[in-house]
Protein backbone atom coordinates (compact mmCIF):
# COMPACT_ATOMS: atom_id res chain seq x y z
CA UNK A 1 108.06 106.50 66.85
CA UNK A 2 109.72 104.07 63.94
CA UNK A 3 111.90 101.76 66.32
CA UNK A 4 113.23 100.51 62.52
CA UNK A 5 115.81 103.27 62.60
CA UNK A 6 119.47 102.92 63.82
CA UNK A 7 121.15 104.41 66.74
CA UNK A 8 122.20 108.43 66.81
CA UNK A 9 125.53 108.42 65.82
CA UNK A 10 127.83 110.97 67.54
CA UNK A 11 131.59 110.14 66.51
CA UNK A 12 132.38 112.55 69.29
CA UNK A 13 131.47 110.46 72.35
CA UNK A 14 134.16 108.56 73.49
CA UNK A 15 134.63 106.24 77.00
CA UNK A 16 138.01 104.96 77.69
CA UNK A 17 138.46 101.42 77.85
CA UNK A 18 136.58 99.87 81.10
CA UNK A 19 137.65 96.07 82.22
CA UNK A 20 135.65 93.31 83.79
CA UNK A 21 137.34 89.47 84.91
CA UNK A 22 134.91 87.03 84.38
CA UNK A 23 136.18 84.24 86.53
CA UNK A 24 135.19 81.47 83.87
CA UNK A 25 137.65 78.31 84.24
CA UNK A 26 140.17 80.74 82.23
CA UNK A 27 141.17 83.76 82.19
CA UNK A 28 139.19 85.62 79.74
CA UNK A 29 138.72 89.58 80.80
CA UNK A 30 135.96 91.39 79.14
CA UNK A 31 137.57 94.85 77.84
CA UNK A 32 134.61 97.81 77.37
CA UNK A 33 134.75 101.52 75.63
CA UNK A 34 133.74 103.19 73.19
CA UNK A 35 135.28 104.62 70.28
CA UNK A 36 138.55 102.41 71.63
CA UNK A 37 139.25 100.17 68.99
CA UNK A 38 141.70 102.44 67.14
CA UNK A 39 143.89 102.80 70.10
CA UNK A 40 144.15 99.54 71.87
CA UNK A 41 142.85 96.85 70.17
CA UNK A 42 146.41 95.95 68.05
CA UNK A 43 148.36 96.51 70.87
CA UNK A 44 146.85 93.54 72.46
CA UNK A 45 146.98 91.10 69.38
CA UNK A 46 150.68 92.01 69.43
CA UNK A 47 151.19 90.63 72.60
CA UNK A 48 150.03 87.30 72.24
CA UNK A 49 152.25 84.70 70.26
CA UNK A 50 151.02 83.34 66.79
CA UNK A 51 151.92 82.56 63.82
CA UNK A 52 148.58 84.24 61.89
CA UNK A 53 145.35 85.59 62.62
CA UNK A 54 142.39 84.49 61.00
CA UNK A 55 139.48 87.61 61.03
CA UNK A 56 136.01 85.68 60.59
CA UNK A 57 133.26 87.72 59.83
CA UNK A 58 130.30 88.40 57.21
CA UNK A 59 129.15 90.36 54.01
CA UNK A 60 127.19 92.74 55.99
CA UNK A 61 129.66 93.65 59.51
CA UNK A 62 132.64 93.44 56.52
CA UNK A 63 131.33 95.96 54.04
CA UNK A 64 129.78 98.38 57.01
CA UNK A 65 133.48 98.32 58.67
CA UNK A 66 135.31 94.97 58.52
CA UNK A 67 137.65 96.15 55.47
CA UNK A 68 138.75 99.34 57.74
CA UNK A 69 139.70 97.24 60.99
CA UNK A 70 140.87 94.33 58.68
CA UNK A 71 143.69 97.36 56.87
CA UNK A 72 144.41 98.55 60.65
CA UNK A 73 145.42 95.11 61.64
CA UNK A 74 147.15 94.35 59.06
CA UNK A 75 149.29 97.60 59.91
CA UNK A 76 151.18 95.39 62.56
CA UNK A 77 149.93 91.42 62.34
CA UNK A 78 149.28 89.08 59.45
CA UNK A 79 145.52 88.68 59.30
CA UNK A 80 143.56 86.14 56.67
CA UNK A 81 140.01 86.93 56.09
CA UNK A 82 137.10 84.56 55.75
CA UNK A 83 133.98 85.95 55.29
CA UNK A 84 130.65 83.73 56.49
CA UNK A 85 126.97 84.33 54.61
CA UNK A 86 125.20 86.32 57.22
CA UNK A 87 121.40 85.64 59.49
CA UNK A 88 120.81 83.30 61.63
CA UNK A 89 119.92 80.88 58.85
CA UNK A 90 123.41 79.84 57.89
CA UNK A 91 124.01 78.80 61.40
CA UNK A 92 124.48 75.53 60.44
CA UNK A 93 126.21 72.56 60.05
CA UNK A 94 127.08 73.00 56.42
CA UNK A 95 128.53 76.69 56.69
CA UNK A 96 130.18 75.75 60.30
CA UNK A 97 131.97 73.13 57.59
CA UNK A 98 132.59 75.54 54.85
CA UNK A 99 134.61 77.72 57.38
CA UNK A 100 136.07 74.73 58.69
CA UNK A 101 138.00 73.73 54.97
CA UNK A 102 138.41 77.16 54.63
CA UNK A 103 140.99 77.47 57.64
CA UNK A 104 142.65 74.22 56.65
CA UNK A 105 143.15 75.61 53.26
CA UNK A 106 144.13 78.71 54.59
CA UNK A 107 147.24 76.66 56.71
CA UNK A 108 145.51 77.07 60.14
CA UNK A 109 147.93 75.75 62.88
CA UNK A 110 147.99 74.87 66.44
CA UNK A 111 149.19 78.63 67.19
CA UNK A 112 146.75 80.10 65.11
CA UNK A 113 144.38 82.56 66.75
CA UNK A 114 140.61 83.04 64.88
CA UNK A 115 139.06 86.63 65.07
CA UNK A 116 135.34 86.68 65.45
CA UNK A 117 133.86 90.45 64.26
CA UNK A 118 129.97 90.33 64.06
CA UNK A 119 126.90 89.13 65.86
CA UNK A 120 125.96 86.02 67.88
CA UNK A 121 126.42 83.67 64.86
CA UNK A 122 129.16 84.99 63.29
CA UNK A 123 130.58 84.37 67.31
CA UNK A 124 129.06 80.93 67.79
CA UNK A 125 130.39 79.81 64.38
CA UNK A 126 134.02 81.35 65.13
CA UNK A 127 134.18 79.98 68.89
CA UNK A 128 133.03 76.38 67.98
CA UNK A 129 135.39 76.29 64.94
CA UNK A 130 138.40 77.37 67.74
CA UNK A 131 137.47 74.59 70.17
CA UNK A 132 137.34 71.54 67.59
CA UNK A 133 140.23 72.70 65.34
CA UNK A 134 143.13 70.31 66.62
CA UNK A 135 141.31 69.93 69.79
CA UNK A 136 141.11 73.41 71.22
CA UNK A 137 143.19 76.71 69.05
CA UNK A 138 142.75 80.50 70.72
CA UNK A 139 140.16 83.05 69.68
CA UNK A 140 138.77 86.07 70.71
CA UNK A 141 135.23 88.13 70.09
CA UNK A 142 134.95 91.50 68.39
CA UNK A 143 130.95 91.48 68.81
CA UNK A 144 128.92 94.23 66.99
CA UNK A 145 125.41 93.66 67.98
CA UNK A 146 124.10 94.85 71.10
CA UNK A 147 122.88 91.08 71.63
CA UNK A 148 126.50 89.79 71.34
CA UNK A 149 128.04 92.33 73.25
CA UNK A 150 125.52 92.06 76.16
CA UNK A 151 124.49 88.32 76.52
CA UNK A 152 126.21 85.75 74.40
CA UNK A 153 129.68 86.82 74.48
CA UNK A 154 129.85 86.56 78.25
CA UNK A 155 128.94 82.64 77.76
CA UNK A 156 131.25 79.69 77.15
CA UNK A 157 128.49 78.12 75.44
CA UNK A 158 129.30 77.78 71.22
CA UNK A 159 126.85 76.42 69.39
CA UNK A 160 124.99 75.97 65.69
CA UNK A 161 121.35 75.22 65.08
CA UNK A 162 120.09 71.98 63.48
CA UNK A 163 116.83 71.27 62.04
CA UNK A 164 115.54 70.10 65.22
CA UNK A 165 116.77 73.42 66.81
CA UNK A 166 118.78 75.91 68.30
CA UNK A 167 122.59 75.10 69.47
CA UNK A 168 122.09 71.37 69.44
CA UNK A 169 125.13 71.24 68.21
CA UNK A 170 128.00 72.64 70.53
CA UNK A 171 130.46 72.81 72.82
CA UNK A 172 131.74 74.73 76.33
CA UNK A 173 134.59 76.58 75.03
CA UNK A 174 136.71 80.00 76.56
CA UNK A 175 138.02 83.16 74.22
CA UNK A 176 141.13 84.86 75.07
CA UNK A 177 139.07 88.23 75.80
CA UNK A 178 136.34 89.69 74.49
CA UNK A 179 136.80 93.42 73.12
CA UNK A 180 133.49 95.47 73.30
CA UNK A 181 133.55 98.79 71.20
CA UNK A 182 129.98 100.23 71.71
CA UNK A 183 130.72 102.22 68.30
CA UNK A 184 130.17 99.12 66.07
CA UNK A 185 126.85 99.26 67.04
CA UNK A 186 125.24 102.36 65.09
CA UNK A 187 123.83 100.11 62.60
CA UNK A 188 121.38 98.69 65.32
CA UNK A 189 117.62 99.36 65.31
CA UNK A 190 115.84 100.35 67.93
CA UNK A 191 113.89 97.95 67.91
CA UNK A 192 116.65 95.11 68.06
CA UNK A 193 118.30 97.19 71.13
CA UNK A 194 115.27 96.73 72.69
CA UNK A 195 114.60 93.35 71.78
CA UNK A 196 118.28 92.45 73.09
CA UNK A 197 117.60 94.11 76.02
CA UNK A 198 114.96 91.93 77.39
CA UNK A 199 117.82 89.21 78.54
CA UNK A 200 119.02 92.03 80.96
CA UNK A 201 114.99 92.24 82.27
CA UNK A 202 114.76 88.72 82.57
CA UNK A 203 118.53 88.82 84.61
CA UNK A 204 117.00 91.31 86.98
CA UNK A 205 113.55 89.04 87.10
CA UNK A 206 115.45 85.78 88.00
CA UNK A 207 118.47 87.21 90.29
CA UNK A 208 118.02 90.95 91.69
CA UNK A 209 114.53 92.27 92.07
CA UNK A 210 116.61 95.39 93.24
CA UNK A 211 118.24 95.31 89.59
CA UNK A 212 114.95 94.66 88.20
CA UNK A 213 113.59 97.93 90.19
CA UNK A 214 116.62 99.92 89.09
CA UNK A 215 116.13 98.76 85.25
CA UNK A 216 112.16 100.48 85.63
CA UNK A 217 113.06 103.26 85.83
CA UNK A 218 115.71 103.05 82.96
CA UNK A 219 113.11 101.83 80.49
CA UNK A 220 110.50 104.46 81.26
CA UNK A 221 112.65 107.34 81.68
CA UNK A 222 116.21 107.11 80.38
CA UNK A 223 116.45 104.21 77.42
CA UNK A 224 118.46 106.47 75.30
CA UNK A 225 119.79 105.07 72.19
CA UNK A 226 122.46 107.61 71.17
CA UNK A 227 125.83 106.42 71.41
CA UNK A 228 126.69 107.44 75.09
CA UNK A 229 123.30 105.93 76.60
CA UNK A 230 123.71 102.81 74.50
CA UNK A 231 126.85 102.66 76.06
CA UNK A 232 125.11 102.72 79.16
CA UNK A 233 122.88 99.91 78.62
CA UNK A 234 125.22 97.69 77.28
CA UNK A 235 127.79 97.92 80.54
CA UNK A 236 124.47 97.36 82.93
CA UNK A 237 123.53 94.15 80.68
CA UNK A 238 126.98 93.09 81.35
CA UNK A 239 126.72 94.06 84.94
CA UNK A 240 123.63 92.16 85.15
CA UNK A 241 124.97 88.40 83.92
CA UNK A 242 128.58 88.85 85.34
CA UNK A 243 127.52 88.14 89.09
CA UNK A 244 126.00 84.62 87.52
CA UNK A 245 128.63 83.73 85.46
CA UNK A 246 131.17 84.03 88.40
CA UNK A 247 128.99 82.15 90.62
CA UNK A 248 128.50 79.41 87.90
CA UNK A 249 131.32 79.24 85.83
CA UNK A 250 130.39 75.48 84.41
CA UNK A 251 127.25 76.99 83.73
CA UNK A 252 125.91 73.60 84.94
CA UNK A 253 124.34 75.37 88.42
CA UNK A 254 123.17 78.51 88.79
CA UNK A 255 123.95 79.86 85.38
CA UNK A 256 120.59 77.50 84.39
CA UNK A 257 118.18 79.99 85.48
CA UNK A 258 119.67 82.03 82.62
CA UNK A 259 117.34 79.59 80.60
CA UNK A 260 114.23 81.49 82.11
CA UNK A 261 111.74 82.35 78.76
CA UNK A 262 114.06 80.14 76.64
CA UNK A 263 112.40 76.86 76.34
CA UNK A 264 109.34 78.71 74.53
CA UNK A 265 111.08 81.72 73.45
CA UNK A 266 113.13 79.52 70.80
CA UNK A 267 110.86 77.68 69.61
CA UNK A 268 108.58 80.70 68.62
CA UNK A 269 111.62 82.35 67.15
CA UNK A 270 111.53 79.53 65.32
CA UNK A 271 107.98 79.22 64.00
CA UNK A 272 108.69 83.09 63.23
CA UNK A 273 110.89 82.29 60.74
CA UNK A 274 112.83 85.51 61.03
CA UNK A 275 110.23 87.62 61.67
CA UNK A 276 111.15 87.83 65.03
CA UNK A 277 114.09 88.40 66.65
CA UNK A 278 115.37 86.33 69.55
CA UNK A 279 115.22 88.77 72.12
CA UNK A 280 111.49 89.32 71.17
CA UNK A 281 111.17 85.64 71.25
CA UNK A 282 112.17 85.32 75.06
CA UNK A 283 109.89 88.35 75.59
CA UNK A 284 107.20 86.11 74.48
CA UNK A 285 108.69 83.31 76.39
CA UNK A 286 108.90 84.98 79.83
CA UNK A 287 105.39 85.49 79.70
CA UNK A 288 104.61 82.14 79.72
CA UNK A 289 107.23 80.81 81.87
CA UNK A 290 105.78 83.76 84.38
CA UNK A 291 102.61 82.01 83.85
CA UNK A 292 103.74 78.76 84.15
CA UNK A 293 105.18 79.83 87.68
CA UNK A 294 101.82 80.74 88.77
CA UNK A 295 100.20 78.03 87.70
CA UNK A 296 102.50 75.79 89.64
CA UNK A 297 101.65 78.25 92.86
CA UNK A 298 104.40 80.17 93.41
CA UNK A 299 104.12 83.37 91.40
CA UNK A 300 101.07 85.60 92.09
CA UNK A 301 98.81 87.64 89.60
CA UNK A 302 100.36 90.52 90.24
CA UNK A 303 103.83 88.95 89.20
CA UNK A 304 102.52 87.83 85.91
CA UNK A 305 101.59 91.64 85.80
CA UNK A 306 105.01 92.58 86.48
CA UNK A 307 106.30 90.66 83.77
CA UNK A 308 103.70 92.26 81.26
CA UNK A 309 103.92 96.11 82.34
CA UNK A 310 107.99 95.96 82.53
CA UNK A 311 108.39 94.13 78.82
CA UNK A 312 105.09 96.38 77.44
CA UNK A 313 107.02 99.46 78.43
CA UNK A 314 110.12 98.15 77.07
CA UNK A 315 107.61 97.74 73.77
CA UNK A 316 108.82 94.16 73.09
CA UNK A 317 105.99 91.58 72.52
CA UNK A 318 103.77 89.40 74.99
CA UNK A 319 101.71 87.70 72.87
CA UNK A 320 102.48 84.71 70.82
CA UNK A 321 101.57 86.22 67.11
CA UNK A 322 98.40 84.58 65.32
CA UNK A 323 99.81 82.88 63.01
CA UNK A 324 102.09 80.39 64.77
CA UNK A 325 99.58 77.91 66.19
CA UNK A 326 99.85 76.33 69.94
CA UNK A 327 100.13 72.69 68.58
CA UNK A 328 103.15 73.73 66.52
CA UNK A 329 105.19 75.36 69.94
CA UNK A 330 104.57 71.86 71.63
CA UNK A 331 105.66 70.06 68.92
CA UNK A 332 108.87 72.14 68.80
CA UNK A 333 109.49 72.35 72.62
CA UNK A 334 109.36 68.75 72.95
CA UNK A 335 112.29 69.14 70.52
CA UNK A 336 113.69 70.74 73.32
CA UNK A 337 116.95 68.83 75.00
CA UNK A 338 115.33 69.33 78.34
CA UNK A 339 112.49 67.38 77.58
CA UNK A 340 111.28 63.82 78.99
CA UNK A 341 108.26 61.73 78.33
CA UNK A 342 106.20 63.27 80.89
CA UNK A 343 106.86 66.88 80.59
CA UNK A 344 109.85 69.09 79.91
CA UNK A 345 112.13 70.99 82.50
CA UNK A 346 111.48 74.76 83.41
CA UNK A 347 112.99 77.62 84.70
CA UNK A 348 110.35 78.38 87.59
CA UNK A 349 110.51 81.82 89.65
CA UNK A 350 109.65 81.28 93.51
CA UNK A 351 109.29 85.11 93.38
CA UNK A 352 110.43 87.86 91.75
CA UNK A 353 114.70 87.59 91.35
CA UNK A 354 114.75 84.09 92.88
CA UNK A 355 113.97 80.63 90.85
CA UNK A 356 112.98 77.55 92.34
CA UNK A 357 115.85 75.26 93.46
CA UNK A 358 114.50 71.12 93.73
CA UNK A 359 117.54 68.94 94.71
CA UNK A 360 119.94 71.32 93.63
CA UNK A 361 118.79 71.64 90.14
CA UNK A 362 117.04 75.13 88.40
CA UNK A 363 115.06 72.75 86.41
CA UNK A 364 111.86 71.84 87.47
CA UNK A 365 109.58 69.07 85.46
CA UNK A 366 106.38 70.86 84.35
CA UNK A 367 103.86 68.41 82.80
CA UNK A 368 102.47 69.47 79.24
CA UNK A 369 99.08 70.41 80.40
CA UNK A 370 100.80 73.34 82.53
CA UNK A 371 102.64 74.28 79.47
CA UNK A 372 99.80 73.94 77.50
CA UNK A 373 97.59 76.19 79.35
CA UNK A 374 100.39 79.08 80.11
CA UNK A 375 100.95 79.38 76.29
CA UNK A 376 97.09 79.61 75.27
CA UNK A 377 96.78 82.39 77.78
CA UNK A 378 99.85 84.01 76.04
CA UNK A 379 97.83 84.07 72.82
């Protein structure tokens, strides 16, 4: 099976628009379909109070459908465009800059309201450009990756990469809404659905081992990826991080254990250099933090097993590829903004959907040795 290809398209599915209140600090409702734009998405930019809309987007999401949305706004609302280079590359200081002068140039105001259509950078880029322009202006996410509908849309978390990293440079900022229209995503792979997918496993791993059960069975029997059972996966990935996010809405708490498979998981999507993908970084990263946790005594074998037959049958990777040596993920972990001198903090399961807790912090100190030996048994 090539897991290169994109989705089945069928322009005949259709689910009417499905909403979700996320309880963050703000209001800031979560509106799902599919096939929905067409029908309600103007009606709601029409009744909030602006003097322009900005759509921010890139070459790629712009040429595949930006230019048709960008006409059917403009039906109703004035709407500037600003198109971003596209990957995960030009999340960076000097592009979060460009867009920056570009908005000032373009006459941005205090009741401007910034459009983000595209993937988790285009998003990140969009949101953190909102919160520091004059302090704080409104936005809203159009996401059209199955990543950005499902995980990082449904954080208040905006961030850009540095060389040191990922999202060292950020802020906590809330969109308006998001709108989710599961039909932007036919350009998706397989393989990145999949890949995106393994944040929902690791939600079910570190929060509902009933979830995690239910999710089994999904992945062996029913991972469709034509438009109706994408549509399925992406509202049970939302299902899956909502209960945290409510809980947590500082993301300060609880919300930490969404960190589980991070800490490693971004620095080998680093030392992949786009090879990669961050989902199938975490993948990676789960493994050893599930190692990690037995090491320190609390998971057994036969949880590390877990972790390996559930991600193996979603076919995402477990080992940490050849050519990015061990000495090179330390180096880059202790990078990480979690780190100490002694060791750097971890996401630790207790057992399977429940993390350690130490004096009410997620984050436990590991000491490099640990870390050390969980990632050369990931190799």
């Amino acid at each position: 099976m090539n897991t290169n290809l994109a989705i089945e398209i069928n322009d005949n599915y259709y689910h009417p628009e499905v909403k979700f209140e996320t309880n963050l600090l703000e209001s800031s409702p979560i509106y799902l379909g599919c096939n929905i734009w067409r029908e309600s998405l103007l009606e709601k930019m029409m009744d909030l109070n602006t003097d322009k809309f900005f759509l921010i987007t890139d070459d790629v999401v712009y040429n595949l459908f930006g230019n048709e949305l960008l006409e059917y706004m403009n039906q109703k609302v004035s709407v500037k465009l600003i198109k971003l280079p596209s990957g995960e590359k030009h999340k960076n200081i000097k592009v979060f800059n460009d867009l920056m002068e570009d908005l000032f140039d373009n006459n941005v105001t205090k009741s401007s309201i910034l459009i983000s259509l595209g993937g988790g950078v285009v998003g990140n880029i969009t949101a953190l450009a909102a919160a520091l322009a004059f302090r704080g202006i409104r936005f809203f996410h159009i996401p059209t990756t199955f990543m950005s509908q499902t995980d990082s849309i449904l954080s208040r978390k905006q961030g850009i990469n540095s060389f040191y990293g990922k999202n060292m440079i950020g802020s906590y900022y809330t969109p308006l809404f998001n709108f989710i229209d599961t039909s932007f995503l036919t350009f998706d792979s397989e393989r990145f659905i999949r890949g995106s997918f393994v944040e929902t496993v690791k939600n079910g791993f570190i929060y509902n081992a009933d979830f995690l059960n239910k999710l089994k069975s999904v992945i062996k029997n029913d991972f469709n990826v034509n438009q109706e059972g994408v549509f399925n996966l992406v509202k049970m990935s939302i299902e899956s991080k909502l209960p945290i996010m409510k809980a947590d809405p500082t993301e300060k708490g609880l919300a930490m254990i969404l960190e589980y498979g991070h800490t490693v998981g971004h620095a080998i999507e680093k030392l992949s250099y786009g090879k990669l993908s961050h989902g199938e970084s975490v993948s990676i990263g789960m493994m050893v933090a599930a190692r990690v946790s037995e090491k320190l005594g609390y998971l057994s074998k036969q949880d590390v097993k877990e972790h390996l037959d559930i991600l193996s049958a979603l076919k995402t990777p477990t080992r940490i590829p050849s050519n990015i040596k061990i000495s090179d993920i330390i180096n880059r972990i202790k990078l990480d903004n979690k780190k100490d001198m002694n060791g750097i903090r971890f996401v630790v399961l207790e057992n399977i959907g429940k993390c350690i807790n130490t004096d009410g912090s997620y984050m436990i100190k590991v000491p490099f040795n640990i870390i050390n030996e969980a990632i050369e048994e990931t190799c």
